[in-house]
Protein backbone atom coordinates (compact mmCIF):
# COMPACT_ATOMS: atom_id res chain seq x y z
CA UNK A 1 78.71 111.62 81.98
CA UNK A 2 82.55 112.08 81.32
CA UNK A 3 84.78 109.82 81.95
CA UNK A 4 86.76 111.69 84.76
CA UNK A 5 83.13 111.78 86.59
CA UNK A 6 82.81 108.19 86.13
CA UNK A 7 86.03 107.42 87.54
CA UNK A 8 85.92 109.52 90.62
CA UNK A 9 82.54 107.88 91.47
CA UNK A 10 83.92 104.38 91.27
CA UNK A 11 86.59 104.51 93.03
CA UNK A 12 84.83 106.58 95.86
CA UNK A 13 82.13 103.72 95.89
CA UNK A 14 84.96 101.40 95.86
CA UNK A 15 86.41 102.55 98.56
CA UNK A 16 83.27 102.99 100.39
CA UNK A 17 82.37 99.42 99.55
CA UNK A 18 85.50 98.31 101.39
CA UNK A 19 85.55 100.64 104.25
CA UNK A 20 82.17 99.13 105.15
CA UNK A 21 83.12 95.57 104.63
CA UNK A 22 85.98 96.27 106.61
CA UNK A 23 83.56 97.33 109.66
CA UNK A 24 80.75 95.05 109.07
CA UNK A 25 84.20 92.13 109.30
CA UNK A 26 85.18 93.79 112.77
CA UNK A 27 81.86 94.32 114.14
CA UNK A 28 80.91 90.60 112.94
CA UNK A 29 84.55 89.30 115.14
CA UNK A 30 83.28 91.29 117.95
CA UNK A 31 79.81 90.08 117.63
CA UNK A 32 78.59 93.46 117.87
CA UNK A 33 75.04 94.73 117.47
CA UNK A 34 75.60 97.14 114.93
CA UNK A 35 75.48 94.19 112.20
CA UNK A 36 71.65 94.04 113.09
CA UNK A 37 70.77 97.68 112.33
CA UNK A 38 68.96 98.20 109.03
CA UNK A 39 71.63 100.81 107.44
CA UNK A 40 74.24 98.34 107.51
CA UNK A 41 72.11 95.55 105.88
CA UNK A 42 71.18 98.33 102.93
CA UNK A 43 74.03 100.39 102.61
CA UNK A 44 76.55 98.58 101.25
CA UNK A 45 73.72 97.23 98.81
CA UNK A 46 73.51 100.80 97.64
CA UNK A 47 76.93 101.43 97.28
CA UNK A 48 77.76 98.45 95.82
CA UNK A 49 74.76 98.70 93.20
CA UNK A 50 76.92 102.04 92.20
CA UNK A 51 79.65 100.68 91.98
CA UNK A 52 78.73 97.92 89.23
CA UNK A 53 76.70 100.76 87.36
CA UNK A 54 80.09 102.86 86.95
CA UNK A 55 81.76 99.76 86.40
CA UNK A 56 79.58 99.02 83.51
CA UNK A 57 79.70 102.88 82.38
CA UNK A 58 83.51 102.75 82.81
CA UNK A 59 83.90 99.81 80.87
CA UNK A 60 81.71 100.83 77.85
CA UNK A 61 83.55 104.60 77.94
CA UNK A 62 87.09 103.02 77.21
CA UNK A 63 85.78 100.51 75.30
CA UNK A 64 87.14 97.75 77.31
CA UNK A 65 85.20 94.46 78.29
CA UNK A 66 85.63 91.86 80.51
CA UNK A 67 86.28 88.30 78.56
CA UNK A 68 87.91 90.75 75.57
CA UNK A 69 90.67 92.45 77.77
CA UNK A 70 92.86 90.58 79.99
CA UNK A 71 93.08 93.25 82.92
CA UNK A 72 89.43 93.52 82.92
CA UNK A 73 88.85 89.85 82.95
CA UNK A 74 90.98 89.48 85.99
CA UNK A 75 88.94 92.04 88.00
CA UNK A 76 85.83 90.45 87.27
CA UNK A 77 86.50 86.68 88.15
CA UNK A 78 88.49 88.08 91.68
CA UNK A 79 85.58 90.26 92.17
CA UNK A 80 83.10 86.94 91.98
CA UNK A 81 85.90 85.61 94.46
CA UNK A 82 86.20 88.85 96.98
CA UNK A 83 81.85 88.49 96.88
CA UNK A 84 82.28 84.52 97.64
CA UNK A 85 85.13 85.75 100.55
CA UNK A 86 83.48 88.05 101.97
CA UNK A 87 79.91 86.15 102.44
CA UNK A 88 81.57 83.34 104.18
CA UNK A 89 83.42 85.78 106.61
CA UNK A 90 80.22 87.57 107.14
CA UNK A 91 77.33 85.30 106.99
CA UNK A 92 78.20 81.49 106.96
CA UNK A 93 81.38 81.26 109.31
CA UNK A 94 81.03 78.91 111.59
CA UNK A 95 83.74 79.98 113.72
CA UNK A 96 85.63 82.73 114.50
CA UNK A 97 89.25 81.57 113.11
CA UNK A 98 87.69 80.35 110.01
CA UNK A 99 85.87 83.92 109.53
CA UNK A 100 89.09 85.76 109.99
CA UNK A 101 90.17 83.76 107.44
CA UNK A 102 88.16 84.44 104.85
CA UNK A 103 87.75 88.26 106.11
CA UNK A 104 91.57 88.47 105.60
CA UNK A 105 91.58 86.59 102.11
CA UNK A 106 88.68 88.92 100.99
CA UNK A 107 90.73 92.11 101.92
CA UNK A 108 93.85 90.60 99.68
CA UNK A 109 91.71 89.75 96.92
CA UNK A 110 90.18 93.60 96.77
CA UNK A 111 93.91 94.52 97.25
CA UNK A 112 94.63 92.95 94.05
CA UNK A 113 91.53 94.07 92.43
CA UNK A 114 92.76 97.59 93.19
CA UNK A 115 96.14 97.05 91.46
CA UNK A 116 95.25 95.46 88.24
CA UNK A 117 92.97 98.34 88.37
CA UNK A 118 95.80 100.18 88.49
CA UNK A 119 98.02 99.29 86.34
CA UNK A 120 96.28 97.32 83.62
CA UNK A 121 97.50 94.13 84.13
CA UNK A 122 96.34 90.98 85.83
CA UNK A 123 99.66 89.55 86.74
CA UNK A 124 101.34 92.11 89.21
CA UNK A 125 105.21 92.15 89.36
């Protein structure tokens, strides 16, 4: 697969990945009953299984690794903390100020993700 192909897919899935956090976090505030229905307790499984797989393809096409190259490094260890964010907004919250918290922390740390992925660097200036 070339490496244009590769990159469109992940960021598409990335931004599909945070699109439906982004919903599943409002509808989870409102308490609405769309968090119950079975597409949004696979999809973003799906997408987010696609995501890692272009990640991994990505990583091995530009020969780039994660614990070898700073940038990369960076995007893996906030990714571990957007995934540890985002399941305490959505799942073990006990309250609502304390998931809007962690909903709004999550959405900075993908923000940040986004621009080391961007420009390379894990300290942004």
């Amino acid at each position: 697969m070339s490496f244009l192909i590769l990159k469109s897919l992940h960021m598409s899935c990335a931004a599909i990945s945070y699109a439906l956090f982004f919903l599943r976090g409002i509808w989870s505030l409102n308490g609405s009953g769309l968090m119950r229905q079975r597409w949004v307790r696979i999809a973003p499984h799906i997408v987010d299984t696609l995501l890692l797989i272009s990640a991994i393809a990505l990583a091995y096409s530009i020969e780039q690794y994660p614990f070898v190259d700073a940038w990369l490094t960076a995007k893996f260890l906030a990714l571990l903390l957007y995934i540890v964010l985002g399941s305490i907004a959505l799942k073990y919250a006990r309250n609502k100020t304390v998931r809007i918290f962690f909903w709004l922390a999550a959405q900075a740390v993908f923000g940040y993700i986004v621009l080391v992925a961007i420009n390379h660097k894990p300290f942004i200036n």
